[in-house]
N, C-alpha and C. Protein backbone atom coordinates (compact mmCIF):
# COMPACT_ATOMS: atom_id res chain seq x y z
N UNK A 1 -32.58 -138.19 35.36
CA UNK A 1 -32.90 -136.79 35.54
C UNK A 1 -33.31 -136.53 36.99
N UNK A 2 -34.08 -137.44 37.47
CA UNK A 2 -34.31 -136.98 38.67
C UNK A 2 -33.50 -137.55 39.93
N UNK A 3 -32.59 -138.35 39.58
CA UNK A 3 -30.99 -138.56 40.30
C UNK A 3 -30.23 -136.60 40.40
N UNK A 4 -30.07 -136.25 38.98
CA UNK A 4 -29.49 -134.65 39.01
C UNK A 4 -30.50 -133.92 39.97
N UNK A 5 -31.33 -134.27 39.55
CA UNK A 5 -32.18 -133.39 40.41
C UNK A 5 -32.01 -133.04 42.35
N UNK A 6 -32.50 -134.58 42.30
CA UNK A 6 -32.01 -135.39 43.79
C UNK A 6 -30.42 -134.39 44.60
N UNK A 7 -29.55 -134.65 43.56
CA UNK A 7 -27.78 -134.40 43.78
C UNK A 7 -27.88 -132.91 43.57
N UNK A 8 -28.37 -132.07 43.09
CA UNK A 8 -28.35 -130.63 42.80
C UNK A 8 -28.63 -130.00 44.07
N UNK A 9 -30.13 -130.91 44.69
CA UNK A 9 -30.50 -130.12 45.97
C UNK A 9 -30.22 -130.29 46.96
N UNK A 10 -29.94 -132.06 47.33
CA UNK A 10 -29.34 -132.52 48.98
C UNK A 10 -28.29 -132.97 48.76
N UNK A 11 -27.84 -133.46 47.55
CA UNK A 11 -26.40 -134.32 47.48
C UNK A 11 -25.89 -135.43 48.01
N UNK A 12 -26.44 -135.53 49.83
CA UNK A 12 -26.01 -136.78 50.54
C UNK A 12 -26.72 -137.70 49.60
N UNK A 13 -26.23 -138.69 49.35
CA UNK A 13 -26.49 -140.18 49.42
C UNK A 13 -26.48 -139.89 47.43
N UNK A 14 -26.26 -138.91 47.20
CA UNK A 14 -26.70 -139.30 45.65
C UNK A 14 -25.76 -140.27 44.96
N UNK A 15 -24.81 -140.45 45.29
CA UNK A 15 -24.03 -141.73 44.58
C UNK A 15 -24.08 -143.06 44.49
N UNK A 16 -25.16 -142.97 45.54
CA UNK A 16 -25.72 -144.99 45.46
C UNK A 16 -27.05 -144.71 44.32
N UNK A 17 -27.84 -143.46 44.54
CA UNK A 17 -28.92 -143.47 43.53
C UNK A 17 -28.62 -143.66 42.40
N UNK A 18 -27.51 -142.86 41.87
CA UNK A 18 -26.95 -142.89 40.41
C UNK A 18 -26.38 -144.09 39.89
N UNK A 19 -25.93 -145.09 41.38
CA UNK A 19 -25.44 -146.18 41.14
C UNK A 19 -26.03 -147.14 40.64
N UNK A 20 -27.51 -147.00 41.15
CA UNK A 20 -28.53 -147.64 40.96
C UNK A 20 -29.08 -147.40 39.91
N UNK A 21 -29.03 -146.64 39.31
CA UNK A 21 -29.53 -146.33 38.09
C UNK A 21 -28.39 -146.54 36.98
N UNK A 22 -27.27 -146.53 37.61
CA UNK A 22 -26.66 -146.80 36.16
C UNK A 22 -25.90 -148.53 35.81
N UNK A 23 -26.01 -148.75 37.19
CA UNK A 23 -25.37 -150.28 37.35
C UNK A 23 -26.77 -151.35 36.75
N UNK A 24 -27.81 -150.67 37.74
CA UNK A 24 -28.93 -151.77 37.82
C UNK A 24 -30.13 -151.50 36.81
N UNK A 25 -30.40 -150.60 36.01
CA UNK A 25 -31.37 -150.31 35.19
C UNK A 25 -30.41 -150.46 33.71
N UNK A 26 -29.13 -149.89 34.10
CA UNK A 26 -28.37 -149.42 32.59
C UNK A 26 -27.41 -150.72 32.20
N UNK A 27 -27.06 -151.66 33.08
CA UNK A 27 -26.30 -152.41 33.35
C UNK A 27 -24.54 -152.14 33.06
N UNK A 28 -24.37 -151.48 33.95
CA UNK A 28 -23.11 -150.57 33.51
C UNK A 28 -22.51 -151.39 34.57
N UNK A 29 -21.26 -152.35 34.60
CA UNK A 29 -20.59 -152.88 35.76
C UNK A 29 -20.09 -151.39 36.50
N UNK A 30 -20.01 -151.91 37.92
CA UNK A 30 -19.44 -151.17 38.71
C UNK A 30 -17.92 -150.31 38.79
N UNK A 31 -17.51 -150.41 37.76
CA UNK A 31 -16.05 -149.67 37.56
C UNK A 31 -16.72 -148.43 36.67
N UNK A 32 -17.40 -149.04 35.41
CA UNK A 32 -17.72 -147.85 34.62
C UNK A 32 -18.63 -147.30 35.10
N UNK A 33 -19.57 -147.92 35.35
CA UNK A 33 -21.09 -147.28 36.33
C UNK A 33 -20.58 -145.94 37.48
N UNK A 34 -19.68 -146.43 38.30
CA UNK A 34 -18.76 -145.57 39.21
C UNK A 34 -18.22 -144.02 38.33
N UNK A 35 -17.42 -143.83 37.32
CA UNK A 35 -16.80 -143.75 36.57
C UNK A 35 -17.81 -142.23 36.05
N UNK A 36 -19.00 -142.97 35.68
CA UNK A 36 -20.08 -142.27 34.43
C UNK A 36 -21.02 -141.61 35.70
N UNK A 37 -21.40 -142.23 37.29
CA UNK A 37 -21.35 -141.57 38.40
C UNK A 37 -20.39 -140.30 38.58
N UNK A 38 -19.54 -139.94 38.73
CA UNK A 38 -18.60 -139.32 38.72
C UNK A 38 -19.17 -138.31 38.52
N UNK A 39 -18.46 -138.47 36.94
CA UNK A 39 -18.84 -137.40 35.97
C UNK A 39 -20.35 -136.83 35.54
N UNK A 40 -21.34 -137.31 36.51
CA UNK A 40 -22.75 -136.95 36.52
C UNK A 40 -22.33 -136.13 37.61
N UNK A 41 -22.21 -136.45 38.79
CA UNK A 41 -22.10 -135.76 39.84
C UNK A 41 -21.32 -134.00 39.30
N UNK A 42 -19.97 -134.68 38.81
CA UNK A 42 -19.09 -133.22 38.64
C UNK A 42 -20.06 -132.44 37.98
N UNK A 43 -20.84 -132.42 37.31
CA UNK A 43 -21.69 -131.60 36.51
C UNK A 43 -23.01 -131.21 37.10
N UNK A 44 -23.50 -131.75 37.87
CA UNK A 44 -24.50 -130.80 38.68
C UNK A 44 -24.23 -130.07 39.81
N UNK A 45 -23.00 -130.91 40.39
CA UNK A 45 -22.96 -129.66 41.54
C UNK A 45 -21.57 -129.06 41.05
N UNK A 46 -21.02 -128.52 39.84
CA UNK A 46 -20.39 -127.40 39.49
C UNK A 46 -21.69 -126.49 39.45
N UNK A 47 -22.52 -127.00 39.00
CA UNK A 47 -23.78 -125.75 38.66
C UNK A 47 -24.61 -125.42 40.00
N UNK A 48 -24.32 -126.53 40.99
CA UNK A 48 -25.44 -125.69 42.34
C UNK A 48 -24.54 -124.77 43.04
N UNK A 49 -22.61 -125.50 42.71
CA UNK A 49 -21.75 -124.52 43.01
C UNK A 49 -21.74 -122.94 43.00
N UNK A 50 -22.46 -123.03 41.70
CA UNK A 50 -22.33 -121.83 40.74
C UNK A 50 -23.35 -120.87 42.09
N UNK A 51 -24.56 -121.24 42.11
CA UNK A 51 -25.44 -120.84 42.73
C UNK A 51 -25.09 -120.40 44.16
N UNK A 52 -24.12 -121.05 44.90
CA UNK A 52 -23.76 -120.95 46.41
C UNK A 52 -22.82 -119.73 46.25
N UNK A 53 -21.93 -119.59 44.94
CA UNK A 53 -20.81 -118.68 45.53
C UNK A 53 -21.52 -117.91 45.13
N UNK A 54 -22.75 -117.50 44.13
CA UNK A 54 -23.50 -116.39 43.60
C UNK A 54 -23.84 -115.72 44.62
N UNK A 55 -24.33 -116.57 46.09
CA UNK A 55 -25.04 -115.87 47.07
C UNK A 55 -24.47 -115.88 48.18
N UNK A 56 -22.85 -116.01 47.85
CA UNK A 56 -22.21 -115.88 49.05
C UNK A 56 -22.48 -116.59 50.35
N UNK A 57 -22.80 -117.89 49.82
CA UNK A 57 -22.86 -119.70 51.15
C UNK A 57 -21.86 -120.08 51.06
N UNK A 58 -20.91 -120.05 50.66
CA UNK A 58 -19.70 -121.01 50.68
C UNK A 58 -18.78 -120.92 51.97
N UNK A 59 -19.04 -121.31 52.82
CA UNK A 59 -17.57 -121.87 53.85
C UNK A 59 -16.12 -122.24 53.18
N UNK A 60 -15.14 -121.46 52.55
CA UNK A 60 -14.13 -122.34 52.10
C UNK A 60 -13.22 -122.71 52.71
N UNK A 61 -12.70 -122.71 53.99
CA UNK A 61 -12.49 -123.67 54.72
C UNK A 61 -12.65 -124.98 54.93
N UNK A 62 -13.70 -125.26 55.19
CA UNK A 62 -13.76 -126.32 56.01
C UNK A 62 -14.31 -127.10 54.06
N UNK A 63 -15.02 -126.51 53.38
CA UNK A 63 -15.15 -127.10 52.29
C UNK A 63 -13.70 -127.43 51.21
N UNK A 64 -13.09 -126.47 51.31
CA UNK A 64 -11.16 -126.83 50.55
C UNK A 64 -10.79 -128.32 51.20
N UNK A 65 -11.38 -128.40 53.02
CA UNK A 65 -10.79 -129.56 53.47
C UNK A 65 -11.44 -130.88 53.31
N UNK A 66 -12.79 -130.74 53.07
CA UNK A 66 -13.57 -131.74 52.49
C UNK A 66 -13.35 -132.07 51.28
N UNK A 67 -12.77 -131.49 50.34
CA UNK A 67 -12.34 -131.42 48.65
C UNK A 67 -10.90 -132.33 48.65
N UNK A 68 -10.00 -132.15 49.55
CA UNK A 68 -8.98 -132.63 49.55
C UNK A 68 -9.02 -134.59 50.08
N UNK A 69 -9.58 -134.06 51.19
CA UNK A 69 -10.16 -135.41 51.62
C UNK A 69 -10.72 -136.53 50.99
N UNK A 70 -11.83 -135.70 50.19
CA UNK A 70 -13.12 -136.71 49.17
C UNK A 70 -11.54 -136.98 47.80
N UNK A 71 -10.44 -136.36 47.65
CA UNK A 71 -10.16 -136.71 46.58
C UNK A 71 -8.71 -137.94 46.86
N UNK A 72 -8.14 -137.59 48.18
CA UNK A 72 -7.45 -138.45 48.49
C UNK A 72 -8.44 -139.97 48.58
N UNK A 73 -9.42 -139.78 49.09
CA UNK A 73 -10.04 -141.04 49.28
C UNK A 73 -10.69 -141.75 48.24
N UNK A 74 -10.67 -140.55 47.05
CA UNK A 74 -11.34 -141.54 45.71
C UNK A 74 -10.15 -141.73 45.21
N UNK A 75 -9.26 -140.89 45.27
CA UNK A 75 -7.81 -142.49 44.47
C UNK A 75 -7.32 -143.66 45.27
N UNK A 76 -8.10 -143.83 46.49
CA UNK A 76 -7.76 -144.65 47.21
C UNK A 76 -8.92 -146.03 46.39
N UNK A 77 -9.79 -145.18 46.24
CA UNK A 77 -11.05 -146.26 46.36
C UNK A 77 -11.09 -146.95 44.92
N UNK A 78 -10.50 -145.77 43.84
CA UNK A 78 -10.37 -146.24 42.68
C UNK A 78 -9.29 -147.52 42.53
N UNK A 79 -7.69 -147.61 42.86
CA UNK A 79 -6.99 -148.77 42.83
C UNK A 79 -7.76 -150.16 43.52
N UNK A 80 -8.44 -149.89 44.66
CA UNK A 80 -9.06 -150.89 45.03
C UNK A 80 -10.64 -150.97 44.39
N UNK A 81 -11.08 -150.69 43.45
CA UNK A 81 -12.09 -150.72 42.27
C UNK A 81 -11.61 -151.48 41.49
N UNK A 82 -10.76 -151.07 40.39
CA UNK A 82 -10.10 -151.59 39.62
C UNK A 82 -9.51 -153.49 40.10
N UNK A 83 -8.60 -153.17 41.10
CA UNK A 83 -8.00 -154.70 41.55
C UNK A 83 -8.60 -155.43 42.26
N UNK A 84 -10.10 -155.14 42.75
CA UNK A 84 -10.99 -155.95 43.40
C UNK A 84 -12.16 -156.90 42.70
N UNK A 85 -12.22 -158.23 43.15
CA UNK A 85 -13.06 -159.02 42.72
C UNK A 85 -14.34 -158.16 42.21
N UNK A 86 -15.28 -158.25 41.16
CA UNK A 86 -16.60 -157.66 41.58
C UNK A 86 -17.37 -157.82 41.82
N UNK A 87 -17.64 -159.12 42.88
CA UNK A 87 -18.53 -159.36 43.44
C UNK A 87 -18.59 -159.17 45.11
N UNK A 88 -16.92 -158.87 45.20
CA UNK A 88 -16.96 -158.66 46.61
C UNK A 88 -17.11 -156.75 46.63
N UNK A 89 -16.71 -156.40 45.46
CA UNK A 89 -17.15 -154.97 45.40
C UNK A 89 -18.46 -154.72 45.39
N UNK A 90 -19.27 -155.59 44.88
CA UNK A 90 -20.91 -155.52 44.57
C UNK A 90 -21.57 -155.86 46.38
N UNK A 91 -20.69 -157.07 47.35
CA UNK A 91 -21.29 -156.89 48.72
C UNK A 91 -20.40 -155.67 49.33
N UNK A 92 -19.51 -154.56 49.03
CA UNK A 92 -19.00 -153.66 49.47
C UNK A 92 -19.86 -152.51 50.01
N UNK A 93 -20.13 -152.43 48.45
CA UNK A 93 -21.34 -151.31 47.97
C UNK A 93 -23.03 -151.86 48.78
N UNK A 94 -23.59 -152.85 48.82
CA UNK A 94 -23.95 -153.06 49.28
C UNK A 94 -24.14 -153.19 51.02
N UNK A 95 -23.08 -153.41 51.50
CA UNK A 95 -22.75 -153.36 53.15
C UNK A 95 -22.52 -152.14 53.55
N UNK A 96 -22.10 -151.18 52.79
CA UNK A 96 -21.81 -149.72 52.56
C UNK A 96 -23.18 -148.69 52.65
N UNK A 97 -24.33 -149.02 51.85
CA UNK A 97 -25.26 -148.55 51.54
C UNK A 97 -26.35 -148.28 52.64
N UNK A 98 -26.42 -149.72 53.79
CA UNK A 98 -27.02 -150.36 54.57
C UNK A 98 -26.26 -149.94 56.00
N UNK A 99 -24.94 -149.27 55.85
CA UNK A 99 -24.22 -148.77 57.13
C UNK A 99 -25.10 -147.06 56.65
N UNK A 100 -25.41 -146.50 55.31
CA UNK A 100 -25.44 -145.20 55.33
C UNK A 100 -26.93 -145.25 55.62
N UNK A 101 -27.69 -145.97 54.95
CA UNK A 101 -28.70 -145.77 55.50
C UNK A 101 -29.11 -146.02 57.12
N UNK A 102 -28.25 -147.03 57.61
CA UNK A 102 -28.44 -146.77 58.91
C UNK A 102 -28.48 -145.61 59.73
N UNK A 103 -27.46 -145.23 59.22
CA UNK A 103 -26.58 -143.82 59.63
C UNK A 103 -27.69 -142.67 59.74
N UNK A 104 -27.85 -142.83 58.39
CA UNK A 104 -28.94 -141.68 58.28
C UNK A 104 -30.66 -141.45 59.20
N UNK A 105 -31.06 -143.26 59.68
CA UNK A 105 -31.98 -143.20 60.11
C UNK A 105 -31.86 -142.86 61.89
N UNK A 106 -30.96 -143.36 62.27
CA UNK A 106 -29.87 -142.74 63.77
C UNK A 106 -29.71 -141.09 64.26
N UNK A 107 -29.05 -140.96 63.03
CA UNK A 107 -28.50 -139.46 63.23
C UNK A 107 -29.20 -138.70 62.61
C-alpha cells in the first residue's frame, strides 16, 4: 500500500520498491514479481492520470513520446527477462538500482 502510495505521487524509482516488495518479502521470482509490478503500476497511475488530465497538467507531447519509448523498451526487456539466467538478472537489477540511485544522488 504504501509502494501505491509512493508511485501515485512521485513515481520515479517506484519499480525497484514494488520489486522489493514483491520479489523479496512475497518471494515472487523476478519474471512474475516484474509482471504483478506492472500491473500494480498500470493501476495507480491510470488513477493519478485521471487527476492530471482533470486539471489540465498533461504535456501530450513529449508524454505520447515517453509512452512509446517506455513500451518499445519493455518488450525489449521482457524477451531478455524471460531468456536470461536469473541470477544474472538478479545482479542486473541490482547494478541497475545502484546506477539509479546514484543518479539520483548526482542529479
Amino acid at each position: 500500500m504504501l509502494a501505491g502510495f509512493y508511485g501515485g505521487f512521485v513515481q520515479a524509482g517506484v519499480g525497484f520498491v514494488l520489486l522489493a516488495a514483491l520479489c523479496g518479502t512475497l518471494h515472487y521470482d523476478l519474471v512474475r514479481g516484474n509482471a504483478l509490478k506492472l500491473a500494480c503500476t498500470l493501476a495507480f497511475t491510470s488513477l493519478s492520470l485521471l487527476v492530471f488530465i482533470a486539471d489540465d497538467l498533461i504535456r501530450w507531447a513529449p508524454g505520447l513520446i515517453l509512452a512509446i519509448g517506455t513500451m518499445v523498451g519493455a518488450r525489449i526487456a521482457v524477451r531478455f527477462a524471460i531468456s536470461a539466467n536469473p541470477k544474472l538478472l538478479k545482479l542486473f537489477l541490482f547494478v541497475m538500482t545502484l546506477v539509479g540511485c546514484l543518479a539520483a544522488y548526482l542529479f
